[in-house]
N, C-alpha and C. Protein backbone atom coordinates (compact mmCIF):
# COMPACT_ATOMS: atom_id res chain seq x y z
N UNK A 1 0.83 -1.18 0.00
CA UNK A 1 0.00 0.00 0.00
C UNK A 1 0.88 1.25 0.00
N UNK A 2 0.63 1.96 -0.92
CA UNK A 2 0.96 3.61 -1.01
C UNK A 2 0.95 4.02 0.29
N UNK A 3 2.35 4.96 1.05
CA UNK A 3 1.61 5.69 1.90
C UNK A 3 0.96 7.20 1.62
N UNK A 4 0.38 7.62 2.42
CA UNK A 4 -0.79 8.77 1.84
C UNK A 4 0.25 10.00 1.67
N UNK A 5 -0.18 10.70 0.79
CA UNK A 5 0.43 12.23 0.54
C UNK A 5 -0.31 13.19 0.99
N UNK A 6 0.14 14.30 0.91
CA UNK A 6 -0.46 15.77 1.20
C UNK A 6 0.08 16.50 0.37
N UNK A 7 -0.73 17.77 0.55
CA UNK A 7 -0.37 19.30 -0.50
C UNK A 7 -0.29 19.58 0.48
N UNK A 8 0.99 20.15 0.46
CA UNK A 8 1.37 21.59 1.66
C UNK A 8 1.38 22.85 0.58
N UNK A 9 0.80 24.16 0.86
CA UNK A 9 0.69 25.06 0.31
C UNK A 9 1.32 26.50 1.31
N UNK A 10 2.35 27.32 0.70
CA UNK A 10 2.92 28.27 1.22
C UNK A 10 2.59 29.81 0.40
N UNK A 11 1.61 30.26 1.15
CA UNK A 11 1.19 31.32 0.27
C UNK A 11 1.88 32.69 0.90
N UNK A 12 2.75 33.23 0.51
CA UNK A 12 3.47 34.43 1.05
C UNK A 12 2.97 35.78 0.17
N UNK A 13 3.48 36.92 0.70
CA UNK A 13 3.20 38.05 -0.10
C UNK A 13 3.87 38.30 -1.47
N UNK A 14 4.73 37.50 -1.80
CA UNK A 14 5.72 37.47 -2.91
C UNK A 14 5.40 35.99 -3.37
N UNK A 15 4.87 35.38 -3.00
CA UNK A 15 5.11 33.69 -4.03
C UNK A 15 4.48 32.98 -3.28
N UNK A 16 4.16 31.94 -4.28
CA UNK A 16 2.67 30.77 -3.81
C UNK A 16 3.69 29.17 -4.20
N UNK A 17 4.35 28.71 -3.05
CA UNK A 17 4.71 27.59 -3.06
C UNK A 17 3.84 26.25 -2.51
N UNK A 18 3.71 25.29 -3.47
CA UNK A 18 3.39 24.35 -3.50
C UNK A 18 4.44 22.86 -3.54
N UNK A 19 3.59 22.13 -2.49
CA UNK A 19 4.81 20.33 -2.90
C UNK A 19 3.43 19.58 -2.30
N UNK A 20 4.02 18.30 -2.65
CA UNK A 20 3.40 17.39 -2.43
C UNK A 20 4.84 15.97 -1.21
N UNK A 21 4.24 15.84 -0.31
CA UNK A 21 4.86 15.12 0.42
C UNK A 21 4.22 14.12 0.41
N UNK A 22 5.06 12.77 1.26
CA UNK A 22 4.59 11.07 2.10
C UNK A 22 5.13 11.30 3.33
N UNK A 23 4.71 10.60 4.04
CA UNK A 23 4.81 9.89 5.37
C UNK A 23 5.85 10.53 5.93
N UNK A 24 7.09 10.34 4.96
CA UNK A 24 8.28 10.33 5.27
C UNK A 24 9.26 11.46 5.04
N UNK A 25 8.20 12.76 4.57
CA UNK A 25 8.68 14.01 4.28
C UNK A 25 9.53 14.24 3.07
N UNK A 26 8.92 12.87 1.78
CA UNK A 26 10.22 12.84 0.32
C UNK A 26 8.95 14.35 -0.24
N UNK A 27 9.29 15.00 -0.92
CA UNK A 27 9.11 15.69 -1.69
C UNK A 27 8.71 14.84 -3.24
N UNK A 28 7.48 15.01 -3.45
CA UNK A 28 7.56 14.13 -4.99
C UNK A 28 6.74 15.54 -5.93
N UNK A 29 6.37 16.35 -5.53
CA UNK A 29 6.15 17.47 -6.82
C UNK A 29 6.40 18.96 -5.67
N UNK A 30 6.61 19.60 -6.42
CA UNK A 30 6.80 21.49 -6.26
C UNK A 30 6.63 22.36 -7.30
N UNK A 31 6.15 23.00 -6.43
CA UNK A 31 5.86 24.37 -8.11
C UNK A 31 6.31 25.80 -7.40
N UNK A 32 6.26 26.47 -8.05
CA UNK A 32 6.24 27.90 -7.43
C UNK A 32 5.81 29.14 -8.01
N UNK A 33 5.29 30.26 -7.79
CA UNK A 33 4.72 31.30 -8.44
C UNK A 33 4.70 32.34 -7.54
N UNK A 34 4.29 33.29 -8.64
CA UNK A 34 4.75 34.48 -8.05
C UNK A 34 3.22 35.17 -7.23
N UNK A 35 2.94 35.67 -6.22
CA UNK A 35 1.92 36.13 -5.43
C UNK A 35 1.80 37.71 -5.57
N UNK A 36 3.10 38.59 -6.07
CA UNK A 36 2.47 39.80 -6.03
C UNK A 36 1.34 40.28 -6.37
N UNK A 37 0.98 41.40 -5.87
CA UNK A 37 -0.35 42.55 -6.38
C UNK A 37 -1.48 41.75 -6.94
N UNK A 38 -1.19 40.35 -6.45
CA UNK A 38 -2.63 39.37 -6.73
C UNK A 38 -3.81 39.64 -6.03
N UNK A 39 -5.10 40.17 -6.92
CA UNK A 39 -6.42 40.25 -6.24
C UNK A 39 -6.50 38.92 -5.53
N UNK A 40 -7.88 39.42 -4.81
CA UNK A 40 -8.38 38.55 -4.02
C UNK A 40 -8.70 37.28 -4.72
N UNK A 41 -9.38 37.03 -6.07
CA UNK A 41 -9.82 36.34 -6.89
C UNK A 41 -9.19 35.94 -7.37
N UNK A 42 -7.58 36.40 -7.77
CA UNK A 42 -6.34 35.92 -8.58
C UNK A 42 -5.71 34.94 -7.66
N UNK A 43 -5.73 35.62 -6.43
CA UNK A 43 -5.23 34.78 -4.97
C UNK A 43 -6.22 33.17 -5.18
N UNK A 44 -7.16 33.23 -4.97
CA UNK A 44 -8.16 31.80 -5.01
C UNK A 44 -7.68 31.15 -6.34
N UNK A 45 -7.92 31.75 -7.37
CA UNK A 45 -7.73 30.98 -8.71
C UNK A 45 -6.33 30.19 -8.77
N UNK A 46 -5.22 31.09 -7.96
CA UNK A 46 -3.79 30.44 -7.93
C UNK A 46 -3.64 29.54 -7.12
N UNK A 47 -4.28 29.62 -6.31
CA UNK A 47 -4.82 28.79 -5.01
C UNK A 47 -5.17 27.24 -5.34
N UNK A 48 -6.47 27.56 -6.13
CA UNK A 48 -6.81 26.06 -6.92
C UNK A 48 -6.51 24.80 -8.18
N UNK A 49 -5.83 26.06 -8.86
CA UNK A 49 -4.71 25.57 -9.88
C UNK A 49 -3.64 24.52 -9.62
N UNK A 50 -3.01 25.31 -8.35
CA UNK A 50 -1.39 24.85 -7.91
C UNK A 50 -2.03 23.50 -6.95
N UNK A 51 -3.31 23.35 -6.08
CA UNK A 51 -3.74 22.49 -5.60
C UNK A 51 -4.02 21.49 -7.00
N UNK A 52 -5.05 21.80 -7.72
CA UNK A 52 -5.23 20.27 -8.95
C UNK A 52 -4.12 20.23 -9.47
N UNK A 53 -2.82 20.99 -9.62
CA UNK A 53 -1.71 20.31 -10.73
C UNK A 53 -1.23 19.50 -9.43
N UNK A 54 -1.02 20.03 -8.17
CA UNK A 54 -0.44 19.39 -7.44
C UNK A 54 -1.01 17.11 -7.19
N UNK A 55 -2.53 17.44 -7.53
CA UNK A 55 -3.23 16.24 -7.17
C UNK A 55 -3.13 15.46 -8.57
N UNK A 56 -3.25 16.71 -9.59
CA UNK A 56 -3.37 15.52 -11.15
C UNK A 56 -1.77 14.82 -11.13
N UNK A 57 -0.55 15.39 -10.31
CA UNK A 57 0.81 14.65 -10.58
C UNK A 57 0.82 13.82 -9.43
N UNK A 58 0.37 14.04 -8.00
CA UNK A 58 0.11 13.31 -7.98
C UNK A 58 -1.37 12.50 -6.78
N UNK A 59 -1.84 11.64 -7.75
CA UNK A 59 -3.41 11.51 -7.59
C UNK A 59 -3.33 11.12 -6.24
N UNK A 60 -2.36 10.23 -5.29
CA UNK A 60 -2.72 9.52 -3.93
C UNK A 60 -2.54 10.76 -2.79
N UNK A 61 -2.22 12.08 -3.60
CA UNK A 61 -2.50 13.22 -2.35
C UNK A 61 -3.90 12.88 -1.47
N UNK A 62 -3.87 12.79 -0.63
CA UNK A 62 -5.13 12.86 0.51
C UNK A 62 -6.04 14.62 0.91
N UNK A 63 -5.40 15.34 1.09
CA UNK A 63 -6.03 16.59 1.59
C UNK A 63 -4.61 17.62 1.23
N UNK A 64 -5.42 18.62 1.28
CA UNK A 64 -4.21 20.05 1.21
C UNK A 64 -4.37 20.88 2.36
N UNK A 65 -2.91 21.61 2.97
CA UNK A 65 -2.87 22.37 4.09
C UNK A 65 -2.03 23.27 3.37
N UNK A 66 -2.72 24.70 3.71
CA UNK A 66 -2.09 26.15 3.34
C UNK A 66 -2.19 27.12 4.47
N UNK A 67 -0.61 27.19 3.95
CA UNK A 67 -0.22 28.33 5.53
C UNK A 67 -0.26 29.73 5.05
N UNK A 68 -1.43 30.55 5.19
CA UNK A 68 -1.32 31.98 5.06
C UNK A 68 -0.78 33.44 6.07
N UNK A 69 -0.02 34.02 5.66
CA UNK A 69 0.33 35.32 6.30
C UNK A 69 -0.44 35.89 6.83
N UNK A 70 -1.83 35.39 7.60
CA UNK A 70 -2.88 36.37 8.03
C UNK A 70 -3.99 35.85 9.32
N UNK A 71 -4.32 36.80 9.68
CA UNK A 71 -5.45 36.30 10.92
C UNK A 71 -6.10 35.26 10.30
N UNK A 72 -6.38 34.07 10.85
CA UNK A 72 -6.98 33.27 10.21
C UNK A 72 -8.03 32.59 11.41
N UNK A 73 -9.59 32.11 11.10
CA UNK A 73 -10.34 32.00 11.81
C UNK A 73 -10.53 30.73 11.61
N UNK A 74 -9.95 29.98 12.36
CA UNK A 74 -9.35 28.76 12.63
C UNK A 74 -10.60 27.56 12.24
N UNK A 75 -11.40 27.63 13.44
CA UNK A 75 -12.74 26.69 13.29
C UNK A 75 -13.35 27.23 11.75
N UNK A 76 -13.39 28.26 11.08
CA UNK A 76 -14.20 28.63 9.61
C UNK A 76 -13.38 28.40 8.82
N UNK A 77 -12.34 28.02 8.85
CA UNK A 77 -11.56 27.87 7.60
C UNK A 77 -11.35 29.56 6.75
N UNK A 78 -11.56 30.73 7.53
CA UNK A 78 -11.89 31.78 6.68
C UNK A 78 -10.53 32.86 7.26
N UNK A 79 -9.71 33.17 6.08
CA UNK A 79 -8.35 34.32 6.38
C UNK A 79 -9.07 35.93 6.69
N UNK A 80 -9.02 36.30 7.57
CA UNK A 80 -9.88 37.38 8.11
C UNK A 80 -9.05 38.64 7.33
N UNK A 81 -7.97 38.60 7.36
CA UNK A 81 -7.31 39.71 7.32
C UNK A 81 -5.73 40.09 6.94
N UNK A 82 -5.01 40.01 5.59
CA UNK A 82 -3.57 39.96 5.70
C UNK A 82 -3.07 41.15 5.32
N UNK A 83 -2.02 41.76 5.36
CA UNK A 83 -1.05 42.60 4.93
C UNK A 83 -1.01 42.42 4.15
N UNK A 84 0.36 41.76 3.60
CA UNK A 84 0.68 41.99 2.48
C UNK A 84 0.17 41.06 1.02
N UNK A 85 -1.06 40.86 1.14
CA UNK A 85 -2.24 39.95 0.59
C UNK A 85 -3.40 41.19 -0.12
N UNK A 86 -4.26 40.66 -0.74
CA UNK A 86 -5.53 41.26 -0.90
C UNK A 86 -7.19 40.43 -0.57
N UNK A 87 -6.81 40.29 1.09
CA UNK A 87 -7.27 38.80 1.58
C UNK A 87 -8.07 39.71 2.80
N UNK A 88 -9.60 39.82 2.71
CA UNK A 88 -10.35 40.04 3.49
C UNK A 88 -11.41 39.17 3.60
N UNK A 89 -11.61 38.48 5.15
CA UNK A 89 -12.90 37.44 5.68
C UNK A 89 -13.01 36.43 4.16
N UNK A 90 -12.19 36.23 3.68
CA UNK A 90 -12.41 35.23 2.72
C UNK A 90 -12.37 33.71 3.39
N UNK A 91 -13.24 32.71 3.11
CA UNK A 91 -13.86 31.49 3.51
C UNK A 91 -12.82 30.94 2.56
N UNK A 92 -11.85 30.99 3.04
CA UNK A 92 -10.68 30.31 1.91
C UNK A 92 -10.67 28.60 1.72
N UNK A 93 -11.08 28.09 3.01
CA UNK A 93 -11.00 26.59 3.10
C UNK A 93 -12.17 25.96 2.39
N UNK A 94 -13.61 26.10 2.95
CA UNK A 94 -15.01 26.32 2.16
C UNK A 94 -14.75 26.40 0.47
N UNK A 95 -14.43 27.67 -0.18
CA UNK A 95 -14.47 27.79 -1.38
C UNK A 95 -13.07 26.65 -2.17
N UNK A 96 -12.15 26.90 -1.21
CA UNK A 96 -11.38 25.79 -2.19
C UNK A 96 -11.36 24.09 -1.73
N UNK A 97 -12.20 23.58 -0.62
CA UNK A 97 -13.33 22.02 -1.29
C UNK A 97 -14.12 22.30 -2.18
N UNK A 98 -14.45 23.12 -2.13
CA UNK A 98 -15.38 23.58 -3.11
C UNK A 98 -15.20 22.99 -4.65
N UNK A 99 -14.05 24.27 -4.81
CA UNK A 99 -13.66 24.29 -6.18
C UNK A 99 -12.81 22.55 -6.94
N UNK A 100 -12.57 22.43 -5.74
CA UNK A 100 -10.86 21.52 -6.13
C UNK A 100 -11.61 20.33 -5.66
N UNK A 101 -12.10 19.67 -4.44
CA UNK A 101 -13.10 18.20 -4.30
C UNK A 101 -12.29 17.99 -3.02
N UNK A 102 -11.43 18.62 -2.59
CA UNK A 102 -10.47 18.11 -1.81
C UNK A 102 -10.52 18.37 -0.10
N UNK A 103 -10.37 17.58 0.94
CA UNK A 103 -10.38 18.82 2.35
C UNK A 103 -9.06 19.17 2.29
N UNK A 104 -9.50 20.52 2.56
CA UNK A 104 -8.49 21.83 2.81
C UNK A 104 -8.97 21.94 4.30
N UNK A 105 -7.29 22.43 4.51
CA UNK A 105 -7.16 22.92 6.31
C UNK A 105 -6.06 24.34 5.96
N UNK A 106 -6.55 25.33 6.36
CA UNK A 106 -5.78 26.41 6.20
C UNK A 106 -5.58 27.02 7.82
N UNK A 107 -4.16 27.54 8.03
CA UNK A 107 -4.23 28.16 9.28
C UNK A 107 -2.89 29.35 9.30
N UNK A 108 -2.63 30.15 9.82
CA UNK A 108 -1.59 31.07 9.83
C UNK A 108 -0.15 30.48 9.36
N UNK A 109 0.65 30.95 8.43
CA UNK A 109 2.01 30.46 8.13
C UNK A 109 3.36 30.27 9.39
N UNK A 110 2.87 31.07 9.87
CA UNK A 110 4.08 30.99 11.38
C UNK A 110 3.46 29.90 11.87
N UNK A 111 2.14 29.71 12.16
CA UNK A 111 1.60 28.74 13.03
C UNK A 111 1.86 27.47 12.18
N UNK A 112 1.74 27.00 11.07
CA UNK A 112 2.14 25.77 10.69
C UNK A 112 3.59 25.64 10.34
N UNK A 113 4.27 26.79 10.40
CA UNK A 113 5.68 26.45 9.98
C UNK A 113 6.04 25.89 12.26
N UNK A 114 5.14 26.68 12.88
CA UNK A 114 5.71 25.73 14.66
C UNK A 114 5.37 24.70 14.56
N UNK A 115 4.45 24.04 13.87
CA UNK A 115 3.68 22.66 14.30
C UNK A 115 4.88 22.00 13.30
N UNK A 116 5.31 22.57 12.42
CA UNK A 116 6.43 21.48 10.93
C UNK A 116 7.40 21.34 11.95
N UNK A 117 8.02 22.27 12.52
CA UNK A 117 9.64 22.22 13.92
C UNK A 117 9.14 21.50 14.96
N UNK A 118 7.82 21.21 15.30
CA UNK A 118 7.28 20.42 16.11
C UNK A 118 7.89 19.28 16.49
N UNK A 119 6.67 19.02 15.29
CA UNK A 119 6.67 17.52 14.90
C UNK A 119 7.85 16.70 14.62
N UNK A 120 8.74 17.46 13.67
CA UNK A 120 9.40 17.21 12.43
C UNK A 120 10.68 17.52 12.68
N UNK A 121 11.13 18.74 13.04
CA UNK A 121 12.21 19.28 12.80
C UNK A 121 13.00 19.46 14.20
N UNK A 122 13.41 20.94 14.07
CA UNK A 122 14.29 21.63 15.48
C UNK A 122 13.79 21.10 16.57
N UNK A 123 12.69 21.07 16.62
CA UNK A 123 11.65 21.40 18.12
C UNK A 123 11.20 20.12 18.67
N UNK A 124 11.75 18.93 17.45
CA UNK A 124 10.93 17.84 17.56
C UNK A 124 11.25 16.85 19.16
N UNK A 125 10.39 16.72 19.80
CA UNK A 125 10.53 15.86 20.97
C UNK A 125 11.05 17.29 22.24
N UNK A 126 10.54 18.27 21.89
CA UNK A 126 10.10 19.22 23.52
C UNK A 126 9.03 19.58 23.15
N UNK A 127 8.53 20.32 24.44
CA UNK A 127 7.39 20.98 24.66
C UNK A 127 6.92 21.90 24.28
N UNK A 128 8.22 23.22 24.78
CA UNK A 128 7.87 24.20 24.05
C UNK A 128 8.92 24.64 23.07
N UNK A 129 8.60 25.35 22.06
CA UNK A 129 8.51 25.99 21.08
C UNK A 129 8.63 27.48 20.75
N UNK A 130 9.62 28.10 19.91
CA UNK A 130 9.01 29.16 19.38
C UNK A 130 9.80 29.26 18.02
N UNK A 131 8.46 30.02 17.23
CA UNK A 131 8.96 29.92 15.82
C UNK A 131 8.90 31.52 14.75
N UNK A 132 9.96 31.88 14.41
CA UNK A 132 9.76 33.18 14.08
C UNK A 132 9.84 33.03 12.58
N UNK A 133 8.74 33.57 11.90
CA UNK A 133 9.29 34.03 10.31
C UNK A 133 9.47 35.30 9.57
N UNK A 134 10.64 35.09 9.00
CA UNK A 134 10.76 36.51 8.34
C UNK A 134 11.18 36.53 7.16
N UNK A 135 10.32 37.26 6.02
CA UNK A 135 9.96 37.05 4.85
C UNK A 135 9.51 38.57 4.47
N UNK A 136 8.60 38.25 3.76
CA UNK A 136 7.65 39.68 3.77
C UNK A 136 7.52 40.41 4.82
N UNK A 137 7.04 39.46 5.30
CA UNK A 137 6.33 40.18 6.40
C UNK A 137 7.34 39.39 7.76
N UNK A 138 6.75 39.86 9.09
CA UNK A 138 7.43 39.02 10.20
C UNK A 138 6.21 38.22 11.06
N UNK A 139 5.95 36.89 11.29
CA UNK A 139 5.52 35.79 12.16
C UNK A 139 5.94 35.68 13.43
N UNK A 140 4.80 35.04 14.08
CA UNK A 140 5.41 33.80 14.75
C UNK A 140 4.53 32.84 15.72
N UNK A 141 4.94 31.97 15.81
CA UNK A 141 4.07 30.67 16.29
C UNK A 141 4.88 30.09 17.83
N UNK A 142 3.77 30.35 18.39
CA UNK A 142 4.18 29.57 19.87
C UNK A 142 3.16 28.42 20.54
N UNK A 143 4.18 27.07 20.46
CA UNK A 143 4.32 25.70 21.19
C UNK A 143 4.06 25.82 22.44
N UNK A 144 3.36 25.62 23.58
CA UNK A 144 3.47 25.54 25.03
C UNK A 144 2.96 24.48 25.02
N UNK A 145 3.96 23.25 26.16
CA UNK A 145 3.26 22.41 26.42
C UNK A 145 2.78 21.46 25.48
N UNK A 146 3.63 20.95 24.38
CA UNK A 146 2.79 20.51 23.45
C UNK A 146 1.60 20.61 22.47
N UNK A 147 1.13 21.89 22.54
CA UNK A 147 -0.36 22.42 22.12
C UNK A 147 0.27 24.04 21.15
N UNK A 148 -0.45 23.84 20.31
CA UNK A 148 -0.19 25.64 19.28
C UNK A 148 -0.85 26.59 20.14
């Protein structure tokens, strides 16, 4: 048996990175594009694109997770509010099952880049955590106790 894949999606103020991972963190597709001065609507459309090329290469993806630069309203799946985005109360998770067939889990980019050092990486096997990003803009995600 295949083990299961995912779309991880990295949507920054400058570029919309996409991969597709296994189990085991191999990388089997990536794309990348550019995010500037993208409307709100250009934002979704790039959104759902980079998700189906990501699933048509490859089909045993299971679900997609996208980490956005912005308040994000966790239980709605909906990005309330970003900087350097054109991203207001948009139901980002909602519209892209929607569009694409797929479950989507979207949550703040600092916050899933702490849970990746978590799990996975620097952080992996303590409690707490802290995770800063700096990019466009500046993040950050804090671990206590095992919990985001």
């Amino acid at each position: 048996m295949t083990p299961p894949e995912a779309i991880g999606v990295d949507l920054g103020g400058t570029k919309l990175l996409t991969g597709v991972v296994d189990a085991d963190l191999k990388v089997h597709h990536e794309s990348r594009e550019s995010s500037t001065g993208a409307s709100e609507e250009e934002v979704l459309q790039a959104l759902e694109e980079e998700i189906l090329e990501a699933k048509q290469a490859r089909p045993d993806a299971v679900a997609a997770g996208i980490g956005i630069p912005c308040t994000i309203d966790r239980e709605r799946g909906v990005a309330i509010n970003a900087v350097n985005l054109e991203i207001t109360d948009v139901p980002i998770r909602d519209l892209l099952r929607e569009r694409t067939g797929m479950d989507v889990y979207v949550d703040n980019d600092a916050n899933v880049a702490a849970l990746a050092e978590h799990r996975f990486g620097a952080a992996k096997d303590t409690s707490n955590a802290v995770m800063l990003t700096i990019g466009t803009g500046i993040g950050g995600g804090v671990i206590i106790d095992g919990e985001l």
